[in-house]
C-alpha atoms as a PDB file:
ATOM      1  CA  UNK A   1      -0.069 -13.664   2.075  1.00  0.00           C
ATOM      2  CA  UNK A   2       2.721 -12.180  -0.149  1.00  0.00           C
ATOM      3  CA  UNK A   3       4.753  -9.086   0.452  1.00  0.00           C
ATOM      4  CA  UNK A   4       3.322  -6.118  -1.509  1.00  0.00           C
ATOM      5  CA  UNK A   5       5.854  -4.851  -4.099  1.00  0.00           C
ATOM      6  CA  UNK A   6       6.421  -0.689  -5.127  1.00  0.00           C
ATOM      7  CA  UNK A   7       4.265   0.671  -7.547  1.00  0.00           C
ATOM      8  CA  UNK A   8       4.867   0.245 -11.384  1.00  0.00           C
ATOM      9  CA  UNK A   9       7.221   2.808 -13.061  1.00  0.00           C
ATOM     10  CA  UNK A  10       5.391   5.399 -15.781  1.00  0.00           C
ATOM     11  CA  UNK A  11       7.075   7.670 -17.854  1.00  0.00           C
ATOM     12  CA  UNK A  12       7.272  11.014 -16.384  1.00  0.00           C
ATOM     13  CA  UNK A  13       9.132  14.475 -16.550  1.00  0.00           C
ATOM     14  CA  UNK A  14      10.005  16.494 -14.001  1.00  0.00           C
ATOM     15  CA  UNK A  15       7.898  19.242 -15.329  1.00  0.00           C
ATOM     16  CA  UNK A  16       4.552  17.150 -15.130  1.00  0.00           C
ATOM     17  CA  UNK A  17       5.705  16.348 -11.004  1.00  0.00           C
ATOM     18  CA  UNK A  18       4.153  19.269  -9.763  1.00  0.00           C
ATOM     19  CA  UNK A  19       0.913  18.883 -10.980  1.00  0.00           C
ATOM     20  CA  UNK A  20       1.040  15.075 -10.545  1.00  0.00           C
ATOM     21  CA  UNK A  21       1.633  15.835  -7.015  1.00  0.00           C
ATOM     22  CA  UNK A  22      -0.955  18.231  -6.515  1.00  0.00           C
ATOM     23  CA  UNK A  23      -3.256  15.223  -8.221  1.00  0.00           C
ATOM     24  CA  UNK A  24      -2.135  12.815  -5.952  1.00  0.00           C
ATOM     25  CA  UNK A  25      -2.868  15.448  -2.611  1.00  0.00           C
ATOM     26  CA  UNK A  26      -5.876  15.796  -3.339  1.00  0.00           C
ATOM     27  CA  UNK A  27      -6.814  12.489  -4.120  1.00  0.00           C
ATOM     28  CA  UNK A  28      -5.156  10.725  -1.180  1.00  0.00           C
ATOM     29  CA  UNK A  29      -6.797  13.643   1.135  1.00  0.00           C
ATOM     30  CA  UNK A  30     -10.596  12.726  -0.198  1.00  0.00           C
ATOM     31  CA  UNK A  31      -9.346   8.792   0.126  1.00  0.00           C
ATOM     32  CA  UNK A  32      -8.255   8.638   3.356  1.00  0.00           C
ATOM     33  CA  UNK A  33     -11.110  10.868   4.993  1.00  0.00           C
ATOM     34  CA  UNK A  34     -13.323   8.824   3.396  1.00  0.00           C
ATOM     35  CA  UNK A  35     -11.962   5.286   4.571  1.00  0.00           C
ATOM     36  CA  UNK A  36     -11.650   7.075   8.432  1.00  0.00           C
ATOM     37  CA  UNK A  37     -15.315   7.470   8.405  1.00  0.00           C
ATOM     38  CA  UNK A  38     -16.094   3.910   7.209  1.00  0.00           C
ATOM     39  CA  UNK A  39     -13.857   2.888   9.833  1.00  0.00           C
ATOM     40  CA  UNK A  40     -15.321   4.870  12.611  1.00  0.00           C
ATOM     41  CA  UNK A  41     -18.525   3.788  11.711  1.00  0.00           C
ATOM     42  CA  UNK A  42     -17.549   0.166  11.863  1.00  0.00           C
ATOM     43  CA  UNK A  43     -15.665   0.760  15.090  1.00  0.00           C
ATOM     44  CA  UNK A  44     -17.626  -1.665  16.667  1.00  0.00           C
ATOM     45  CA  UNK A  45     -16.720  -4.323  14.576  1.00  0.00           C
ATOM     46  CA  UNK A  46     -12.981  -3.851  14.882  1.00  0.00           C
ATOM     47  CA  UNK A  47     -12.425  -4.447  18.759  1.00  0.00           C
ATOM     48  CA  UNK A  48     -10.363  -6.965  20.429  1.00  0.00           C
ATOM     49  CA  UNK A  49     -13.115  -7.976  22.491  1.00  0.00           C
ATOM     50  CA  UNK A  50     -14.890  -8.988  19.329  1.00  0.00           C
ATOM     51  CA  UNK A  51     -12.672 -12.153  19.351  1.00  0.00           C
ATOM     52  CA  UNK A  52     -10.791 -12.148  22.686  1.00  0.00           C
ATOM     53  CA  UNK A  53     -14.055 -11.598  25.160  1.00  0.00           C
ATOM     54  CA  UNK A  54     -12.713 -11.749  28.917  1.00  0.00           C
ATOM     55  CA  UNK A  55      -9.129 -11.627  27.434  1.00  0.00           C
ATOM     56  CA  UNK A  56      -8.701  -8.382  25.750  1.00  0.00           C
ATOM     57  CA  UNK A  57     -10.948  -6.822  28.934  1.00  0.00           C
ATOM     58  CA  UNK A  58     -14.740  -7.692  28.002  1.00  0.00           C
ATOM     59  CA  UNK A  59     -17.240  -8.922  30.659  1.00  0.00           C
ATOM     60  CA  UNK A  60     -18.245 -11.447  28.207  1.00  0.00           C
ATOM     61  CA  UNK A  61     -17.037 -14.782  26.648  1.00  0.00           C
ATOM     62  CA  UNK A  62     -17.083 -14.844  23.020  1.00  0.00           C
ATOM     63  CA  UNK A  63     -17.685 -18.119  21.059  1.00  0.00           C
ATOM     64  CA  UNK A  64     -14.601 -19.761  19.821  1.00  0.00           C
ATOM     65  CA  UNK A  65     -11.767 -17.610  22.048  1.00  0.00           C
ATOM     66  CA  UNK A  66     -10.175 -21.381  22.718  1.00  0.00           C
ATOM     67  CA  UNK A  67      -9.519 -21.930  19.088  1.00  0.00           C
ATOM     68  CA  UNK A  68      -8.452 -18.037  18.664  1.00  0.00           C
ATOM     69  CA  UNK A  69      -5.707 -17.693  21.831  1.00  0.00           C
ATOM     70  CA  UNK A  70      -4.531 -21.040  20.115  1.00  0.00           C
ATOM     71  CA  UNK A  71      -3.970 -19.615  16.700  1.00  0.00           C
ATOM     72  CA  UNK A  72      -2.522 -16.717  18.318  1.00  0.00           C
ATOM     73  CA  UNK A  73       0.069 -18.492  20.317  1.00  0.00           C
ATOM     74  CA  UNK A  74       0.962 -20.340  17.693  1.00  0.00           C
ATOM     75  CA  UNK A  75       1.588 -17.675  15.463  1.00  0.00           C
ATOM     76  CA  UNK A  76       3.562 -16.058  17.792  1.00  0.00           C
ATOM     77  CA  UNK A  77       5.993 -18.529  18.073  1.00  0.00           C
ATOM     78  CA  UNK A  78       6.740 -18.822  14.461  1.00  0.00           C
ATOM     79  CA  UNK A  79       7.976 -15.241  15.425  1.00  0.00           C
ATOM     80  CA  UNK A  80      10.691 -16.728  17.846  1.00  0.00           C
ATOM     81  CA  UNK A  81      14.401 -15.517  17.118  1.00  0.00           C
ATOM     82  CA  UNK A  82      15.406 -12.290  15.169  1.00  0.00           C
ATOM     83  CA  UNK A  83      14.268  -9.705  15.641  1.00  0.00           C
ATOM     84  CA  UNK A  84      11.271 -10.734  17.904  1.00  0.00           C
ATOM     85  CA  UNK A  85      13.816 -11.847  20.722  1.00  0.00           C
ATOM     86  CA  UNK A  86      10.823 -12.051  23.208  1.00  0.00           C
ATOM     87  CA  UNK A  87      10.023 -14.977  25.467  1.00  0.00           C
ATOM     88  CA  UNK A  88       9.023 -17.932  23.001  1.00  0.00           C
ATOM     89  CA  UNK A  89       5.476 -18.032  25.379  1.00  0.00           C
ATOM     90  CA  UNK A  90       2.842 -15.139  24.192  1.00  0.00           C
ATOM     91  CA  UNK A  91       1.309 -14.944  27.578  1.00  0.00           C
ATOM     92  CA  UNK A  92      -2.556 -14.289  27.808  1.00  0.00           C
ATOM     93  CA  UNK A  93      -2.271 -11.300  29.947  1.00  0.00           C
ATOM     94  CA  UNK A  94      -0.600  -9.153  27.505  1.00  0.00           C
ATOM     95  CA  UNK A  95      -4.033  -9.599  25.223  1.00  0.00           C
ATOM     96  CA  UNK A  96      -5.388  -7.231  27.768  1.00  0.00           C
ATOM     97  CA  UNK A  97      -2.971  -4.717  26.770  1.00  0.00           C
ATOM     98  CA  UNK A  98      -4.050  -5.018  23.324  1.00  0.00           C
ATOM     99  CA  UNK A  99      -5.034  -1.183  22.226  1.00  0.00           C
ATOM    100  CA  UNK A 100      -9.429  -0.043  22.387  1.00  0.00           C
ATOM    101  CA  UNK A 101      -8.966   1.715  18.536  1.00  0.00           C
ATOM    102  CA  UNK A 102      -7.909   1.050  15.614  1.00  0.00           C
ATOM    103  CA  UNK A 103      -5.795   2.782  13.574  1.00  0.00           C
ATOM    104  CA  UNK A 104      -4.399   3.841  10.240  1.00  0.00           C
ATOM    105  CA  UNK A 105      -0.897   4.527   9.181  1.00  0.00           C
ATOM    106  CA  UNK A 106       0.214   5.325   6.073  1.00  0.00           C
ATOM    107  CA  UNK A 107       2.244   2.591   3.895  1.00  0.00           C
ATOM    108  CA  UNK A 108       5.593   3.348   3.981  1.00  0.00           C
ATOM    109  CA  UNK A 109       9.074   1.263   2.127  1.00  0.00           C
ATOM    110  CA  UNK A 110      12.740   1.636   1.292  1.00  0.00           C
ATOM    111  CA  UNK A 111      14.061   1.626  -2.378  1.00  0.00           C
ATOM    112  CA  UNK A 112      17.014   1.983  -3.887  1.00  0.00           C
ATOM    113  CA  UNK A 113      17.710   4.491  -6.437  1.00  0.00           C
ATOM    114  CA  UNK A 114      20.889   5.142  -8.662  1.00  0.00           C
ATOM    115  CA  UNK A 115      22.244   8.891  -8.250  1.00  0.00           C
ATOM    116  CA  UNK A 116      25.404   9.808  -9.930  1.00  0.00           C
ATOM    117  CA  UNK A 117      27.231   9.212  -6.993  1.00  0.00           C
ATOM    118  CA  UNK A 118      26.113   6.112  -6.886  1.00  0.00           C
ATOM    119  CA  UNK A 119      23.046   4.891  -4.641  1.00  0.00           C
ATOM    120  CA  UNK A 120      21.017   6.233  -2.293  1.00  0.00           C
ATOM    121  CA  UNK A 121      17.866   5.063  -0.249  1.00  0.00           C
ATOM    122  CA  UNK A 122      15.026   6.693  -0.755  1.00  0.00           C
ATOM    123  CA  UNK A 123      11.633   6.155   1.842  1.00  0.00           C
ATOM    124  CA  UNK A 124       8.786   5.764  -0.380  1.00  0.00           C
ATOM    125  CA  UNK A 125       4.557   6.428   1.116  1.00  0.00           C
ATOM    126  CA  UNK A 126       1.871   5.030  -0.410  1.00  0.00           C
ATOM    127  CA  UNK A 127      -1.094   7.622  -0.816  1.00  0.00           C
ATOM    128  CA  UNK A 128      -3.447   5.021  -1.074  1.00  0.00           C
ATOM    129  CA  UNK A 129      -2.272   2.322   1.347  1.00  0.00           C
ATOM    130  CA  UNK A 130      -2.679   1.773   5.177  1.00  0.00           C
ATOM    131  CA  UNK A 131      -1.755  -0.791   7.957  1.00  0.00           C
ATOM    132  CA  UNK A 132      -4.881  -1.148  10.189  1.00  0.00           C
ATOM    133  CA  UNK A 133      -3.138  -1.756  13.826  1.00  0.00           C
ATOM    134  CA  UNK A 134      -4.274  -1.345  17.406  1.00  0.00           C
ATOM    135  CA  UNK A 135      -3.195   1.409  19.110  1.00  0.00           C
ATOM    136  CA  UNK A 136      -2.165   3.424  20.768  1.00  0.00           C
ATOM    137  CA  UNK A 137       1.507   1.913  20.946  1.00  0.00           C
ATOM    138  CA  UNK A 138       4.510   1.961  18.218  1.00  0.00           C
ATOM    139  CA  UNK A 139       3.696   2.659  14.385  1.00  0.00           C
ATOM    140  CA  UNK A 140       4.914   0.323  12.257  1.00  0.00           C
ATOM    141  CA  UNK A 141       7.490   2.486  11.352  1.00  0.00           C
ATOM    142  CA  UNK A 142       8.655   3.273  15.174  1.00  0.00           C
ATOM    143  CA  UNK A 143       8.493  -0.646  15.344  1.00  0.00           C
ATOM    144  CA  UNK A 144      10.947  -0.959  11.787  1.00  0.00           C
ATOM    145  CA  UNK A 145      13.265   1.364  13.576  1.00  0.00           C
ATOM    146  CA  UNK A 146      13.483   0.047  16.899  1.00  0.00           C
ATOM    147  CA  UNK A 147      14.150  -3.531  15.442  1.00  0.00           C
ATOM    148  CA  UNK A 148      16.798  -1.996  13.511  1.00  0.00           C
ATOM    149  CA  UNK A 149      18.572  -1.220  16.788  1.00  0.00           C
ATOM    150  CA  UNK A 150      20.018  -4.124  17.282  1.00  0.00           C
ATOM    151  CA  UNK A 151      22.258  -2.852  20.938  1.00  0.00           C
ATOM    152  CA  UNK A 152      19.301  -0.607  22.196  1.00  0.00           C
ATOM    153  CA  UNK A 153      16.378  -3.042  23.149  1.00  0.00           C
ATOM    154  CA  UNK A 154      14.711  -0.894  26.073  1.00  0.00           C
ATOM    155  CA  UNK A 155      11.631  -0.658  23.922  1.00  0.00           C
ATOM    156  CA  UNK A 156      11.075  -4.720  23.992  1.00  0.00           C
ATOM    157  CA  UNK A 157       8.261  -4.128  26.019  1.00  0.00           C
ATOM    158  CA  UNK A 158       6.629  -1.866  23.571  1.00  0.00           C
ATOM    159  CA  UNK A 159       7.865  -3.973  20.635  1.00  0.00           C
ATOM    160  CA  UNK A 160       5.980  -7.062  22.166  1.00  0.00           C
ATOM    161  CA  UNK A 161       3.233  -5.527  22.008  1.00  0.00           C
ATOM    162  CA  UNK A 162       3.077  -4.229  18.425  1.00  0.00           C
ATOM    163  CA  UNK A 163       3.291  -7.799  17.432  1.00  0.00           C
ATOM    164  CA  UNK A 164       1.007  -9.225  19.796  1.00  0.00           C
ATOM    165  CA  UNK A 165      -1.258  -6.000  18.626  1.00  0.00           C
ATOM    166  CA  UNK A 166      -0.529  -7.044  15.105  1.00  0.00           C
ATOM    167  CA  UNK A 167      -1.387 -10.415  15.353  1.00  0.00           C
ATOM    168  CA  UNK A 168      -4.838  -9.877  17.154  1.00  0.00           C
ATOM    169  CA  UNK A 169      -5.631  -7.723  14.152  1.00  0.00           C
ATOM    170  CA  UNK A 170      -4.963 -10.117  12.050  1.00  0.00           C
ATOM    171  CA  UNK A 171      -7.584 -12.481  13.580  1.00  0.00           C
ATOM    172  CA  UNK A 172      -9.831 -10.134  13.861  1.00  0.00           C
ATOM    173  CA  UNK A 173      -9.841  -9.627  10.241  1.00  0.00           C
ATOM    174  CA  UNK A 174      -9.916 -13.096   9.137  1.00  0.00           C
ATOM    175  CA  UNK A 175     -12.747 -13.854  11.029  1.00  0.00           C
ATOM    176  CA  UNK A 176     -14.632 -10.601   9.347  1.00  0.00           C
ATOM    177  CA  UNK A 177     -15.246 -11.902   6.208  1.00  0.00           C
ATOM    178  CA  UNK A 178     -18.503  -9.394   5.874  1.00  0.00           C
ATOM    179  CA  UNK A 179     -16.539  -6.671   6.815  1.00  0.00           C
ATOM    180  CA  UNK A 180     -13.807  -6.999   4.444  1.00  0.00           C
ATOM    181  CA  UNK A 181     -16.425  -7.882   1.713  1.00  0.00           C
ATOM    182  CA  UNK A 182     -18.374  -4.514   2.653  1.00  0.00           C
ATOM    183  CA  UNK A 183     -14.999  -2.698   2.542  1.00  0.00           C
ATOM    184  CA  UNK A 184     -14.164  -4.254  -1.066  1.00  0.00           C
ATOM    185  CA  UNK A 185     -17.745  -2.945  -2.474  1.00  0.00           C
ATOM    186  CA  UNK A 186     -16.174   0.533  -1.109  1.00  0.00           C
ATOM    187  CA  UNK A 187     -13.524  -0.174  -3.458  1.00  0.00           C
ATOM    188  CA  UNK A 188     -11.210  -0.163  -0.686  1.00  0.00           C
ATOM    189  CA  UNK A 189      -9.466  -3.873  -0.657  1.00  0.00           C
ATOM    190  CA  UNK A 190      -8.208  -5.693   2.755  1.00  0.00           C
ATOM    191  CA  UNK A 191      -5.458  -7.696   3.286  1.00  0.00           C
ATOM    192  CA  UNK A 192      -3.242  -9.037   5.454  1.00  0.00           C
ATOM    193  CA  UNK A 193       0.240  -8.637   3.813  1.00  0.00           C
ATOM    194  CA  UNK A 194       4.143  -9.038   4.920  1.00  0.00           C
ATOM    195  CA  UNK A 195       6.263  -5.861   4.913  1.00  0.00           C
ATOM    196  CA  UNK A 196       9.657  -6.377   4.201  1.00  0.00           C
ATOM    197  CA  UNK A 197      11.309  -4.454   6.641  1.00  0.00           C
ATOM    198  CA  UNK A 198       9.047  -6.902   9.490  1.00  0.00           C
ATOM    199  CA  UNK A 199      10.563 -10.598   8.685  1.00  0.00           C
ATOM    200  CA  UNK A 200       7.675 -12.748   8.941  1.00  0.00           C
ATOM    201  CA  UNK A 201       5.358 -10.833  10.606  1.00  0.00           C
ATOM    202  CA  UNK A 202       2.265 -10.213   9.014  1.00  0.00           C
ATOM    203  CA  UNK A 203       0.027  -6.973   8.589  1.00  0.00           C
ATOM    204  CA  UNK A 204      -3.535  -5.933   8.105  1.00  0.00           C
ATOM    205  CA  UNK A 205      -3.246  -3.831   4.784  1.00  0.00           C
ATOM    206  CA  UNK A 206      -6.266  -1.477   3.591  1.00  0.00           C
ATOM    207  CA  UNK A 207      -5.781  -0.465  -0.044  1.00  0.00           C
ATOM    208  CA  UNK A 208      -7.700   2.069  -2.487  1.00  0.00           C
ATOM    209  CA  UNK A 209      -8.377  -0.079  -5.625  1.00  0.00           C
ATOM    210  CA  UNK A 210      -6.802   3.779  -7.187  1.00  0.00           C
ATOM    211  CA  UNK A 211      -4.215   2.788  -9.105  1.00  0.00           C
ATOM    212  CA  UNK A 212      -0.568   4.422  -8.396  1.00  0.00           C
ATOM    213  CA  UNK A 213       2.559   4.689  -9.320  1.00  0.00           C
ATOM    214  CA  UNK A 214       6.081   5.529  -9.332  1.00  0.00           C
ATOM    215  CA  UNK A 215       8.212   8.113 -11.948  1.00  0.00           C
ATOM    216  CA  UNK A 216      11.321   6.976 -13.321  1.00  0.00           C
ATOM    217  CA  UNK A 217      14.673   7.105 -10.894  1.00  0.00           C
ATOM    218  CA  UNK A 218      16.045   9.833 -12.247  1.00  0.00           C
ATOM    219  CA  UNK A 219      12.667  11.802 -11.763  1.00  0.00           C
ATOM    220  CA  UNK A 220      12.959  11.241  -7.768  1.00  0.00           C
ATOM    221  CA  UNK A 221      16.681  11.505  -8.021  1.00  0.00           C
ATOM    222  CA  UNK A 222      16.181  15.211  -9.110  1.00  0.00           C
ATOM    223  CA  UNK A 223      13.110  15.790  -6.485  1.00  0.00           C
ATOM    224  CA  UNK A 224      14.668  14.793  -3.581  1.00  0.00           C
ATOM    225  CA  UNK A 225      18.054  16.260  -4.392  1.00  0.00           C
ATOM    226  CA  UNK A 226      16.579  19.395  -4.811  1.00  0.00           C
ATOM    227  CA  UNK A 227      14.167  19.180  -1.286  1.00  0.00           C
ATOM    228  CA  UNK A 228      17.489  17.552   0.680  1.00  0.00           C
ATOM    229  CA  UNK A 229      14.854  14.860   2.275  1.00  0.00           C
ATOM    230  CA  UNK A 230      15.312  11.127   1.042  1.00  0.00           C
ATOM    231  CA  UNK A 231      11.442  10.795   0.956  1.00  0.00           C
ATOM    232  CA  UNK A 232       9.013  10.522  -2.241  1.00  0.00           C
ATOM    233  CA  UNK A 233       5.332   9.734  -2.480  1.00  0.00           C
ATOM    234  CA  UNK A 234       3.964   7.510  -5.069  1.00  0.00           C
ATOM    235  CA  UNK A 235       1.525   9.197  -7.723  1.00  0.00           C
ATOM    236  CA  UNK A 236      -1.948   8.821  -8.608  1.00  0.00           C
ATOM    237  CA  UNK A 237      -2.202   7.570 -12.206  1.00  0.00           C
ATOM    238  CA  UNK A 238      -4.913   9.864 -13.492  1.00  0.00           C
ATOM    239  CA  UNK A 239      -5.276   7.557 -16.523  1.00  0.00           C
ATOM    240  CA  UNK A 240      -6.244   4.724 -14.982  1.00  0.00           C
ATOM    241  CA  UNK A 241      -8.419   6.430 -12.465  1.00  0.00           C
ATOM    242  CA  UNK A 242     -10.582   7.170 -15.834  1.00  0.00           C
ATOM    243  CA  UNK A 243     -11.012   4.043 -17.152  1.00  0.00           C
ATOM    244  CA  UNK A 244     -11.765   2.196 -13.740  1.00  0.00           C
ATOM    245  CA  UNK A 245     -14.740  -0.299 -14.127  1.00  0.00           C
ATOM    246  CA  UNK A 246     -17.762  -0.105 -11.836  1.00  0.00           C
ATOM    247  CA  UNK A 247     -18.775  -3.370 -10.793  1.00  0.00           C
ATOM    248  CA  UNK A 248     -22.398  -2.641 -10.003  1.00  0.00           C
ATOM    249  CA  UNK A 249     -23.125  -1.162 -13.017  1.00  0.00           C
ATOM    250  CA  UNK A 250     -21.908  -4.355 -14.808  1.00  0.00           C
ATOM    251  CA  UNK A 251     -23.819  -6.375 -12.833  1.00  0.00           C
ATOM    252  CA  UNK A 252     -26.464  -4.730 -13.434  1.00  0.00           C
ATOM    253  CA  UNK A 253     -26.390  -4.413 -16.973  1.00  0.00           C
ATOM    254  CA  UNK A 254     -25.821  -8.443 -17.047  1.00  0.00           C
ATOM    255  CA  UNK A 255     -29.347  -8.541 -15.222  1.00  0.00           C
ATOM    256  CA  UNK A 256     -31.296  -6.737 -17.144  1.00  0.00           C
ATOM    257  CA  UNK A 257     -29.615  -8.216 -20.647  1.00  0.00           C
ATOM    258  CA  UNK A 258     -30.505 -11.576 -19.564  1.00  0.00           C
END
């Protein structure tokens, strides 16, 4: 697991941003409906019960649950001290409160930008990245800005539960080895991957194998000065989307050369 860094930087004018944003719409549109309706399909693949049984609410035992609530716990407590101030025990009843559905939220990061008055902090989406998490409950991004509250902790309920939601996830999806391969031949590529606004806690990334990426500073400088909102959205690269290799095909053509 490795935190996922911001998209390359490619030459770009501020002239080319409108059409590279249309692009990038459109693209990230068709991309996302698309991976919904894998997911949906799969649905029944991707719930808690799959790997809690009795604990997350199922009338069944599943094989293995021992070895899973174990991983989980442990897990958990590597969480212990800021900012997961929650009792140092996960305790097996809040596995029932584990959300039925999974769901996607868009990628989203800080980064800091140089503006002639001197720096500013920019959020940055992804168009072709998601965190897979249980819910319903706190996005990630509810959960980054809750945790950055450090003398309002009335949500510490809530926030328990997006880790402990987090964390089932991410068993879930280790143990679904066929589903992430199925995903991959998709070309949509799962991960579980550390954000770096969430110290240590890990999350179940989906990501387009599209290739973006990010204009130079002074491009987003000028776009978000202009719009007054300290929020960009990295680009499509159109070039690369041309030249992307087909993996069946090769395969394929290796069979029938041999």
């Amino acid at each position: 697991m490795a935190e996922i860094s911001a998209a390359p930087v490619k030459s770009l004018s501020f002239d080319q941003l409108a059409v590279a944003r249309k692009r990038t719409e459109a693209v990230s549109e068709f991309l996302e409906k698309q991976l919904r309706s894998y997911l949906d399909t799969l649905r029944s693949l991707l719930v808690p019960e799959r790997i809690l049984g009795k604990l997350a609410g199922s009338r069944f035992e599943v094989p293995g649950v021992d070895k899973t609530l174990r991983e989980l716990q442990e897990k958990y407590r590597a969480l212990s001290g800021k900012p997961f101030d929650f009792p140092k025990e996960l305790e097996t009843e809040w596995l029932s409160e584990v959300g039925p559905k999974a769901e996607l939220q868009r990628w989203e990061y800080t980064q800091e930008i140089t503006i002639e008055e001197g720096k500013r902090l920019i959020q940055i989406t992804s168009p072709t990245r998601w965190i897979l998490a249980y819910g319903p409950g706190y996005s990630v991004t509810q959960a980054i800005q809750a945790f950055a509250r450090k003398q309002d902790r009335r949500g510490t309920d809530q926030l328990r539960q997006f880790v402990v939601n987090e964390l089932v996830m991410q068993a879930l999806i280790a143990r679904s080895s066929g589903l992430t391969t199925l995903l991959g031949e998709l070309r949509y590529n799962v991960s579980t991957q550390f954000h770096p606004a969430l110290s240590g806690l890990p999350l179940v990334v989906i990501r387009s194998q599209i290739p973006t990426f990010l204009p130079p500073e002074s491009v987003i400088a000028a776009a978000t000065g202009l719009s007054g909102v300290p929020a960009f959205i990295e680009l499509i690269d159109v070039d690369a989307v041309r030249e992307l290799p087909d993996p069946f095909k090769e395969h394929l053509f290796q069979l029938v050369q041999g």
